[in-house]
C-alpha atoms as a PDB file:
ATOM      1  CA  UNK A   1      89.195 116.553  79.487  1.00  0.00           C
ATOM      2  CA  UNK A   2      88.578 113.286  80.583  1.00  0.00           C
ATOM      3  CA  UNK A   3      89.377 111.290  83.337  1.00  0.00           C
ATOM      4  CA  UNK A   4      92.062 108.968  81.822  1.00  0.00           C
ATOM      5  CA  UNK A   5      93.397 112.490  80.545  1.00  0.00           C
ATOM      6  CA  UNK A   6      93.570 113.558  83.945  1.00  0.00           C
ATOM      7  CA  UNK A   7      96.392 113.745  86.626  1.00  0.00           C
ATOM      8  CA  UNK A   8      95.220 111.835  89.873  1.00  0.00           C
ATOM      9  CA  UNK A   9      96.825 113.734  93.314  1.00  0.00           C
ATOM     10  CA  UNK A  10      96.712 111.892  96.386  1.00  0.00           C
ATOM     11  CA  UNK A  11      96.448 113.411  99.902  1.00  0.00           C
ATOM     12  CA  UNK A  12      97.623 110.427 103.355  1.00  0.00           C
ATOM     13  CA  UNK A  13      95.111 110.774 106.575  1.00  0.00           C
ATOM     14  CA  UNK A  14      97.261 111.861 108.942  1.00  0.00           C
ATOM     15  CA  UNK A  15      95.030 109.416 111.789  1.00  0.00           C
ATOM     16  CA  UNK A  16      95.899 106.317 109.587  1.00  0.00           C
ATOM     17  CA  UNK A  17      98.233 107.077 106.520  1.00  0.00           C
ATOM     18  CA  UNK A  18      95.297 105.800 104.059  1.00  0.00           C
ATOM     19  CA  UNK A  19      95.834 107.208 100.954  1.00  0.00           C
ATOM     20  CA  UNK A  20      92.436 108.814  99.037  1.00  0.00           C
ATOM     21  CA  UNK A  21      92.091 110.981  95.669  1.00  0.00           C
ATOM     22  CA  UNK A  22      92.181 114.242  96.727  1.00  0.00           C
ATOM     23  CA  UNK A  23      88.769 115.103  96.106  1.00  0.00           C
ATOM     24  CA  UNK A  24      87.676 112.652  98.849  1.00  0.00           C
ATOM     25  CA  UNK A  25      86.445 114.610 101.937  1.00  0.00           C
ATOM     26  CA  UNK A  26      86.730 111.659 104.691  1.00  0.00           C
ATOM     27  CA  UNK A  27      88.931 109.057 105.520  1.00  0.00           C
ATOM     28  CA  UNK A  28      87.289 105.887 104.327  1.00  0.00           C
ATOM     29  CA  UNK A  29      89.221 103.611 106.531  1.00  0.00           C
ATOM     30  CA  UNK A  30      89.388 105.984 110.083  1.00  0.00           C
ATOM     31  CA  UNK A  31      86.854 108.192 109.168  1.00  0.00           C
ATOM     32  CA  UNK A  32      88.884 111.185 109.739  1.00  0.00           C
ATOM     33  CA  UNK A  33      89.277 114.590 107.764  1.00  0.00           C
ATOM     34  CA  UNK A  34      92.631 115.525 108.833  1.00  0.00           C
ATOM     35  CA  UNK A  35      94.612 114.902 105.970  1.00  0.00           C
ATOM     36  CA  UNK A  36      98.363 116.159 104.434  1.00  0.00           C
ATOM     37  CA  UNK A  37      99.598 116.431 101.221  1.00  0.00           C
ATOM     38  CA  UNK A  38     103.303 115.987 102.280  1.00  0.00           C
ATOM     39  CA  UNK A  39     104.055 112.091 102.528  1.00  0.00           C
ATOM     40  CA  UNK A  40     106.729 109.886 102.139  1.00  0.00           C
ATOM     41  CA  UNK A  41     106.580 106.127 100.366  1.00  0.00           C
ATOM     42  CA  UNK A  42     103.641 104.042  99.378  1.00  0.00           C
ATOM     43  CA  UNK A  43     102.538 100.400 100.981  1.00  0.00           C
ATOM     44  CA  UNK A  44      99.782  98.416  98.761  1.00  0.00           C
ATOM     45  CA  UNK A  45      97.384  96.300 101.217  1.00  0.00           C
ATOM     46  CA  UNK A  46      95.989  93.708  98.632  1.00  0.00           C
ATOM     47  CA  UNK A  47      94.650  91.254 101.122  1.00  0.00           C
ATOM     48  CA  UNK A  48      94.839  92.548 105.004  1.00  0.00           C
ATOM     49  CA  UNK A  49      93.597  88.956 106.277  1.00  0.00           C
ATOM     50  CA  UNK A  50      96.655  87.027 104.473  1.00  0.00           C
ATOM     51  CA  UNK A  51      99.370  90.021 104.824  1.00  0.00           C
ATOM     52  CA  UNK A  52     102.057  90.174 107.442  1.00  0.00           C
ATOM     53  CA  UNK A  53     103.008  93.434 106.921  1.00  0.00           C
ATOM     54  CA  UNK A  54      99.145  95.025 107.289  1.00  0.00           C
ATOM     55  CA  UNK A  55      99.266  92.516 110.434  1.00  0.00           C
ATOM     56  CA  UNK A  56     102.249  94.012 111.523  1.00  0.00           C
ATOM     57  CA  UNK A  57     101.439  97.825 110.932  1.00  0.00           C
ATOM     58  CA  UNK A  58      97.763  97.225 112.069  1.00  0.00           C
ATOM     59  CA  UNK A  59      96.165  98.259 109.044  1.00  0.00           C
ATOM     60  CA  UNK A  60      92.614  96.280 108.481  1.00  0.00           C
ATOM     61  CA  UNK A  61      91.632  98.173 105.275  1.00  0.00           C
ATOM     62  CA  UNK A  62      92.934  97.141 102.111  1.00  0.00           C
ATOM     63  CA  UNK A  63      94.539  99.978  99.797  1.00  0.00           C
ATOM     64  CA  UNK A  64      96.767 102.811  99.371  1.00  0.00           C
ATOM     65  CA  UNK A  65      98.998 103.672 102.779  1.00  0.00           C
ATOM     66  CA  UNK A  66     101.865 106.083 102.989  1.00  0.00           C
ATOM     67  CA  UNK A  67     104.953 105.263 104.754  1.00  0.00           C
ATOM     68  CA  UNK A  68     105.868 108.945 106.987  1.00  0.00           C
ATOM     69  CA  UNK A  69     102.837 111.692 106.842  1.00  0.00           C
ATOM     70  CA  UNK A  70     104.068 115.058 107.593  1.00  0.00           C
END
């Protein structure tokens, strides 16, 4: 099987909300390893320096963030 044939999961640090592929063992934006795989909406960071809302939410790593991590 190969990749494009395969489903991608995604698990949210439950430090920061960062979204990684679930093979991923740490938290490239904390550096945590607490993670869940019960979360709740998506936010795309495409530019933290020029974005209000990753201003507002204090995130300073562009990517994948969940809304609510449970």
């Amino acid at each position: 099987m190969s990749r494009k044939d395969q489903i991608i999961t995604f698990k949210a640090c439950r430090k920061c909300g960062y979204l990684v592929e679930n093979l991923i063992p740490k938290c490239p934006a904390c550096g945590s390893v607490n993670f869940s795989m019960e979360y709740e909406g998506l936010i795309i960071i495409l530019d933290k320096d020029k974005s209000e809302v990753a201003k507002k939410l204090k995130k300073g790593v562009n990517g994948k963030y969940a809304i609510k991590v449970y």
